[in-house]
Protein backbone atom coordinates (compact mmCIF):
# COMPACT_ATOMS: atom_id res chain seq x y z
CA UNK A 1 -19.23 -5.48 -26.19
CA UNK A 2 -15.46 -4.49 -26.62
CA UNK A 3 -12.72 -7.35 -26.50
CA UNK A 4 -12.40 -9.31 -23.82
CA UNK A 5 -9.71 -8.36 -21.02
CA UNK A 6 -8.00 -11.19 -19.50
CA UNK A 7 -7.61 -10.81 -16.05
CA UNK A 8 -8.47 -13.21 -13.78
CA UNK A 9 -8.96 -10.50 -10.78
CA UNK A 10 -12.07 -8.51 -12.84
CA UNK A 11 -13.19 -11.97 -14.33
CA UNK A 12 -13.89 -13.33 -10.65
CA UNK A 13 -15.78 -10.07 -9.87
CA UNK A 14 -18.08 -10.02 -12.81
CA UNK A 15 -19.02 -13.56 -12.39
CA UNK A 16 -19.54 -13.58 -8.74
CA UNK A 17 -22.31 -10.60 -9.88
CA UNK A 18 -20.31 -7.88 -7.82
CA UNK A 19 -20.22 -5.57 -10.90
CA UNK A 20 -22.78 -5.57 -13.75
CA UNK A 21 -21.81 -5.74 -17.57
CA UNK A 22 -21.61 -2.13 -17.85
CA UNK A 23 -18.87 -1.31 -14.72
CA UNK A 24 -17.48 -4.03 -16.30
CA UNK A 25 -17.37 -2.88 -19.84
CA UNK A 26 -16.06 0.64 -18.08
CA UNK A 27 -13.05 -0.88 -16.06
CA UNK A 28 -12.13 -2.87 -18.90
CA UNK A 29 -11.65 0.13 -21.23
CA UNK A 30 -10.06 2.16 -18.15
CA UNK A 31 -7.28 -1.04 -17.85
CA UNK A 32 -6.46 -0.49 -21.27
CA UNK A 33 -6.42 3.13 -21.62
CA UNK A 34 -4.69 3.75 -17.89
CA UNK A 35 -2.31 0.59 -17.56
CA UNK A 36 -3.82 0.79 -13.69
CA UNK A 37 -4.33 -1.99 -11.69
CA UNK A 38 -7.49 -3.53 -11.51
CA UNK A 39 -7.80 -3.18 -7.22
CA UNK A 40 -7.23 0.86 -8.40
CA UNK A 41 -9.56 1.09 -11.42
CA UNK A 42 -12.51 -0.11 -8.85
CA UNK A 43 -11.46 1.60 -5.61
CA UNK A 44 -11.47 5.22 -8.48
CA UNK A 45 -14.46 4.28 -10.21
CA UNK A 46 -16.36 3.83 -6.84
CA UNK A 47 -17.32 -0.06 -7.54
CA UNK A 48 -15.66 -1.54 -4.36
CA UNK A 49 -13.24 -0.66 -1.42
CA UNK A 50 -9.84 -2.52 -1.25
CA UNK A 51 -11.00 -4.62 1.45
CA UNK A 52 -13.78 -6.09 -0.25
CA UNK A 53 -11.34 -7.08 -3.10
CA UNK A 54 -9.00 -8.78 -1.28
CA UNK A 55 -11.55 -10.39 0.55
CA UNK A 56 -12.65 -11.65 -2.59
CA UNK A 57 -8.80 -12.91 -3.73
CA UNK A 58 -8.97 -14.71 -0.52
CA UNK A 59 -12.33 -16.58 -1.03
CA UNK A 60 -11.42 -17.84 -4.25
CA UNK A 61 -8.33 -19.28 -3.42
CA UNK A 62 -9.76 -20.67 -0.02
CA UNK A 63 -7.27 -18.76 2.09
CA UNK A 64 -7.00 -15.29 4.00
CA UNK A 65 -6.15 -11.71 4.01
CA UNK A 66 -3.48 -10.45 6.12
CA UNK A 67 -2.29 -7.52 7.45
CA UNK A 68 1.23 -6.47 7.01
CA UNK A 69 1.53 -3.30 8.88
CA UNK A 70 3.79 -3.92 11.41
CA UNK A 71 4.19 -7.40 10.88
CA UNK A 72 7.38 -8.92 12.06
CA UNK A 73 8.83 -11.55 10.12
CA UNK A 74 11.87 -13.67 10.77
CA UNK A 75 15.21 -13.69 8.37
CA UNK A 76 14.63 -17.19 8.65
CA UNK A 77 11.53 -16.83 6.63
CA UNK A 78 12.66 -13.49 4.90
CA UNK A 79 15.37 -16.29 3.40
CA UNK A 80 13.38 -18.50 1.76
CA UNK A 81 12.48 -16.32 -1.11
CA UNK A 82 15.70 -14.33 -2.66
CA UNK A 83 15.26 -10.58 -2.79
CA UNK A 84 14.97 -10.40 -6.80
CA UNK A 85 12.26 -13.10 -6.93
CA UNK A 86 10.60 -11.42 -4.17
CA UNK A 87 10.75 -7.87 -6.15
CA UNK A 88 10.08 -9.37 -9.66
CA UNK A 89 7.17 -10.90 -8.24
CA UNK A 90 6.24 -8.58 -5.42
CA UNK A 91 5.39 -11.36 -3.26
CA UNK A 92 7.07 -12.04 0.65
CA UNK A 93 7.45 -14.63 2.41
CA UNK A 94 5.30 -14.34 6.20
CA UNK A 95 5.18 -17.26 8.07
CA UNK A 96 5.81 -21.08 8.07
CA UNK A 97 3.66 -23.88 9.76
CA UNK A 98 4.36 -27.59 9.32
CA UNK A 99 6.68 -27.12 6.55
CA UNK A 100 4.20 -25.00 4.20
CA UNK A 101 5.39 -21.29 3.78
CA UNK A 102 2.88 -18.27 3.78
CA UNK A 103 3.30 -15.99 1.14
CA UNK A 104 1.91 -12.74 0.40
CA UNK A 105 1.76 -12.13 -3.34
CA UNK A 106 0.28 -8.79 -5.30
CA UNK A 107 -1.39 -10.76 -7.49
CA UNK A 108 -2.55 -13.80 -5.56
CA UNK A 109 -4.92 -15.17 -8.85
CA UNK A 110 -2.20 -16.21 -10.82
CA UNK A 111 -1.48 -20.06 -10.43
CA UNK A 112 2.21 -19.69 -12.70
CA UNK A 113 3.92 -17.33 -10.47
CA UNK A 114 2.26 -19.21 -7.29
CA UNK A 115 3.92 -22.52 -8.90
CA UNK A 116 7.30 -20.64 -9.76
CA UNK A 117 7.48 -19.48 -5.93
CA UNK A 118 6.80 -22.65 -4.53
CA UNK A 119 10.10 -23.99 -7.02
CA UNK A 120 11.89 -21.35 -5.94
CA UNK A 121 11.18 -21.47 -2.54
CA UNK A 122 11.97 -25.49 -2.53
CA UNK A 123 8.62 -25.81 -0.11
CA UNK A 124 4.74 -26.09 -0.08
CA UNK A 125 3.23 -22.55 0.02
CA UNK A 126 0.20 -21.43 0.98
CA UNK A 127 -0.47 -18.07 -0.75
CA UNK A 128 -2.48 -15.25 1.63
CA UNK A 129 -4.12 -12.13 0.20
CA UNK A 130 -2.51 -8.45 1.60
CA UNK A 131 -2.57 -4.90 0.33
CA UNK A 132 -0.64 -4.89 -2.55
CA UNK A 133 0.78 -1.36 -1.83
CA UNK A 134 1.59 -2.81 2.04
CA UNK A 135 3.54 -6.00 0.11
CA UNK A 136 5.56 -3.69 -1.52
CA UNK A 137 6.71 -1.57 1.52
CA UNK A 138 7.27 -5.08 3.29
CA UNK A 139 9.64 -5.65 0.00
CA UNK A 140 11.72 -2.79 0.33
CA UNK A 141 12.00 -3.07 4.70
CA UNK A 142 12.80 -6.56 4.55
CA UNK A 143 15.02 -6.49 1.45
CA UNK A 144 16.09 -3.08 0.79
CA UNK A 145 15.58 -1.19 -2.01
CA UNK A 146 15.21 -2.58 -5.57
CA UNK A 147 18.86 -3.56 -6.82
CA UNK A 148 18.04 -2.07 -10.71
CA UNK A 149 19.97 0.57 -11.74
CA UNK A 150 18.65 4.01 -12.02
CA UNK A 151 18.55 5.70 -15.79
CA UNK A 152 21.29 7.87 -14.67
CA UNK A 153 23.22 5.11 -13.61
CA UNK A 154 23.43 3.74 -17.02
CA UNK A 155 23.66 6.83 -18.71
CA UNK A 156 27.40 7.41 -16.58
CA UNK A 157 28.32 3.75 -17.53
CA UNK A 158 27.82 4.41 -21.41
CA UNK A 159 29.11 7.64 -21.26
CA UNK A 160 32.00 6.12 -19.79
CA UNK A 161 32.37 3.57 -21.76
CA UNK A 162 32.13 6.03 -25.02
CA UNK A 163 34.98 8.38 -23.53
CA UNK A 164 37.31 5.22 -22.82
CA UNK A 165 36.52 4.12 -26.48
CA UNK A 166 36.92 7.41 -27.50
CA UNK A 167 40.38 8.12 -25.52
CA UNK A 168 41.75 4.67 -26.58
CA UNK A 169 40.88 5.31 -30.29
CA UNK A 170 42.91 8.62 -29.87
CA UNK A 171 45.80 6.57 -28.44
CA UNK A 172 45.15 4.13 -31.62
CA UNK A 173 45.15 7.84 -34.17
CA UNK A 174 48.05 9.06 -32.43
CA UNK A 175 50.27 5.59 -32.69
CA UNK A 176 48.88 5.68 -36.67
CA UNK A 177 50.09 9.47 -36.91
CA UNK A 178 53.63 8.47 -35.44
CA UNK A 179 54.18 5.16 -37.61
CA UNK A 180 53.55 7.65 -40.42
């Protein structure tokens, strides 16, 4: 048997007997050769539809799956979460009932970033299961666009910052040259 992948996604899945050891042995080695997600590696390999996997995020965790096509959701709510949390962690904010907010998260199985949203979001969450694909269009409607800065941004701003250097250390020659 090859090492032992940690993820807590595939780990659910083998132990509630939806794959045998061999899929799993095969999506294992496909996560570390492909970087791929885990929802991809079994919706390419055949083992189960996206549905069923989310459906199976939700179980575990005792909550549901959502659908975010469509899906209007308040600034109010949009507010809770800033837009560089919400991109970092690819998770959004949906609803709010009784003081607990609904979030949508791409990776609903880990408990850390579930506990460093609800800090964040100074509130009781409840986390829901979506498409991660869908969470990330939500992202970019309600938020905009991610706020990094494109390679080619940073290549103008050091190439800038050369020719200033360069220019000023001219000025710097040119004063030396004079003095002389």
């Amino acid at each position: 048997m090859s090492e032992e992948i940690s993820n807590p996604l595939l780990t659910l899945i083998r132990e509630q007997g939806l794959i045998d050891d061999l899929q799993y042995e095969e999506v294992a080695g496909e996560l570390k050769r492909s970087g791929a997600s885990v929802q991809q590696v079994l919706q390419d390999f055949g083992i189960m539809k996206l549905d069923d996997i989310l459906q199976v995020m939700a179980n575990a965790l005792g909550t549901e799956v959502i659908s975010l096509k469509d899906r209007e959701i308040s600034p109010e709510v949009i507010n809770f979460i800033p837009a560089k949390l919400a991109q970092m962690y690819k998770c959004l904010p949906v609803g709010q009932s009784n003081g607990t907010l609904q979030v949508a998260m791409a990776e609903p199985l880990d408990p850390a970033r579930a506990d460093e949203i609800q800090f964040a979001a100074k509130r009781d969450v409840q986390i829901v299961v979506a498409d991660p694909a869908d969470i990330q269009k939500a992202i970019e409607r309600f938020y905009g666009q991610e706020e990094s800065e494109s390679f080619s941004e940073i290549l103008k701003e050091l190439n800038s910052d050369k020719i200033e250097r360069e220019v000023s250390e001219a000025g710097e020659d040119a004063k030396a040259a004079e003095a002389l």
